[in-house]
C-alpha atoms as a PDB file:
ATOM      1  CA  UNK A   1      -2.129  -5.014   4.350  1.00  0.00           C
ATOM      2  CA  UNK A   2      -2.490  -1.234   3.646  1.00  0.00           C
ATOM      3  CA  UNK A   3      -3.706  -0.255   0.701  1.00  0.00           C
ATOM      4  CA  UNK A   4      -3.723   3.513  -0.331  1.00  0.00           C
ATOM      5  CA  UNK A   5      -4.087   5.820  -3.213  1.00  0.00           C
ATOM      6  CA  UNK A   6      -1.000   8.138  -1.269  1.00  0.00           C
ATOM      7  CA  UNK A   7       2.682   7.389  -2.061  1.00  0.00           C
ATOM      8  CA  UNK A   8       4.398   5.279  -0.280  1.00  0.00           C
ATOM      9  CA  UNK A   9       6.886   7.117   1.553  1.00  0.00           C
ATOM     10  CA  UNK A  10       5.438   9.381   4.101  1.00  0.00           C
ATOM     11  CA  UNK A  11       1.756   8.770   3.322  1.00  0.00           C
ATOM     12  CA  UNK A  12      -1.415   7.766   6.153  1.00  0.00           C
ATOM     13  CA  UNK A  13      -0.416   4.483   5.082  1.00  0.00           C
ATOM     14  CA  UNK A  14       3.022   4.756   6.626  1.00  0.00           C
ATOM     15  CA  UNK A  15       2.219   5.793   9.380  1.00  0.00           C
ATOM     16  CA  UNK A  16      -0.716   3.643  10.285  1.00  0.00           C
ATOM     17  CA  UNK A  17       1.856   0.878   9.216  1.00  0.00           C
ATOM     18  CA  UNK A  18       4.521   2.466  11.878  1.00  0.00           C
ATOM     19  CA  UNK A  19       1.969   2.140  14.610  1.00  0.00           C
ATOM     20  CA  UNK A  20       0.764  -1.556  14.065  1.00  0.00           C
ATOM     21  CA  UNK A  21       4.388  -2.550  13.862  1.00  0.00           C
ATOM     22  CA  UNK A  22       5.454  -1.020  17.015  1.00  0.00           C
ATOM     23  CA  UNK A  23       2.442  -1.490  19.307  1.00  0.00           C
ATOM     24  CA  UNK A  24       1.251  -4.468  17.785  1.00  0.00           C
ATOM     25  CA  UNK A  25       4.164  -5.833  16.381  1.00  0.00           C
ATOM     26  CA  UNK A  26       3.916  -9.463  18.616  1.00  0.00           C
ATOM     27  CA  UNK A  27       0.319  -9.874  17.116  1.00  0.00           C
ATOM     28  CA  UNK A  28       1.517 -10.207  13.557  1.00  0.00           C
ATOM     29  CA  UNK A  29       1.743 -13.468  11.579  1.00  0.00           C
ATOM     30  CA  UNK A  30       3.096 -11.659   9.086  1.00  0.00           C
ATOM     31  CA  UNK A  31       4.640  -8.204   8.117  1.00  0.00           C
ATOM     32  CA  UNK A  32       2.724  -5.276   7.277  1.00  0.00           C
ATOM     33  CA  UNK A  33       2.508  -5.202   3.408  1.00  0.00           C
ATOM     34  CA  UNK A  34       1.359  -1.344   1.468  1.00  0.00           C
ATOM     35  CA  UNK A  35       0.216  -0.809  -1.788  1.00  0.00           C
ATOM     36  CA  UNK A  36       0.455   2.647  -2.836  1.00  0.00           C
ATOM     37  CA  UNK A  37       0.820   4.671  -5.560  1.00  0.00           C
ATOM     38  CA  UNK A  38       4.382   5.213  -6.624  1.00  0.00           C
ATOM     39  CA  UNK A  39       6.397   8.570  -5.872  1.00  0.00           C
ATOM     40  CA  UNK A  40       5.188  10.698  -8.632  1.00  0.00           C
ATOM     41  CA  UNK A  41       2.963  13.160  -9.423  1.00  0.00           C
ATOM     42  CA  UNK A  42      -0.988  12.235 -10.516  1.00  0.00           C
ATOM     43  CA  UNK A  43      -1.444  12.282 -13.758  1.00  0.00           C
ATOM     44  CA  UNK A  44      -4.568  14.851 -14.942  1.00  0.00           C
ATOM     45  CA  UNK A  45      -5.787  12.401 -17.699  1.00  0.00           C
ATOM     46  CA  UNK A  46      -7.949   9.811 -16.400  1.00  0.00           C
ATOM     47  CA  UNK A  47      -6.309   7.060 -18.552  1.00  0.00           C
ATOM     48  CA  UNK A  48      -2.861   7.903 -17.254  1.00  0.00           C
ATOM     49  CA  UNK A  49      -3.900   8.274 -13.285  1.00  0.00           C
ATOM     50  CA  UNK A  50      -5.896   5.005 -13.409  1.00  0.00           C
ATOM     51  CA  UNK A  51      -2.549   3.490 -14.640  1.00  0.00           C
ATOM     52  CA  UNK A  52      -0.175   4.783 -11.956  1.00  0.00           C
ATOM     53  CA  UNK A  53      -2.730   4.287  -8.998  1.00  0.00           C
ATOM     54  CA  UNK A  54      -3.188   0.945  -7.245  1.00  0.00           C
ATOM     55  CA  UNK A  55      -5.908  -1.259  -8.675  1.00  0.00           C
ATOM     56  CA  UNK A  56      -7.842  -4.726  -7.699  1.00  0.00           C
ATOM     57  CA  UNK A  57      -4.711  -6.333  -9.648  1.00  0.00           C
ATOM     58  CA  UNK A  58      -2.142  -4.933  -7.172  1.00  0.00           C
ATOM     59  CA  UNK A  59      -4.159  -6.056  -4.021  1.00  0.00           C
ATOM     60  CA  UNK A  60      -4.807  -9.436  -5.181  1.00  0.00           C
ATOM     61  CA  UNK A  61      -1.187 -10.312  -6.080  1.00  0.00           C
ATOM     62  CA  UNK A  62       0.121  -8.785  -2.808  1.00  0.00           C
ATOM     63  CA  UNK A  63      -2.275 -10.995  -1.337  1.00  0.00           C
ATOM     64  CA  UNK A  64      -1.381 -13.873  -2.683  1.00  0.00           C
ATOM     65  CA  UNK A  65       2.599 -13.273  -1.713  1.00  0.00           C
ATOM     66  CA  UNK A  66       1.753 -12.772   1.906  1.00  0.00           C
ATOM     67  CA  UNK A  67      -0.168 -16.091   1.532  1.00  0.00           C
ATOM     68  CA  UNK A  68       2.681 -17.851   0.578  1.00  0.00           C
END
């Protein structure tokens, strides 16, 4: 699991996602899961960007669907 504060198109995240699927794709016991931000611009008020960036919340239930 990646988990950035980038969107998810394009981002580090993507591409350090790109590389561990093709070089270390047979490794995997499952696929490579990213939280990010969604594509939009940051908010400037701290009460909106907290809401639109990914939080302990996001992590945990991504988590818990790549446990199964």
């Amino acid at each position: 699991m990646i988990a950035h504060e980038a969107v998810q198109s394009g981002g580090v995240g993507a591409e350090i996602s790109a590389r561990i699927g093709s070089e270390l794709f047979d490794e995997l016991d499952a696929p490579v899961t990213r939280i990010a931000c969604p594509f939009s611009p940051i908010p400037f008020a701290p009460e909106l960007e907290k809401a639109l960036l990914p939080g302990t919340p996001d992590i945990v239930r991504a988590v818990r669907e790549l446990s199964g």
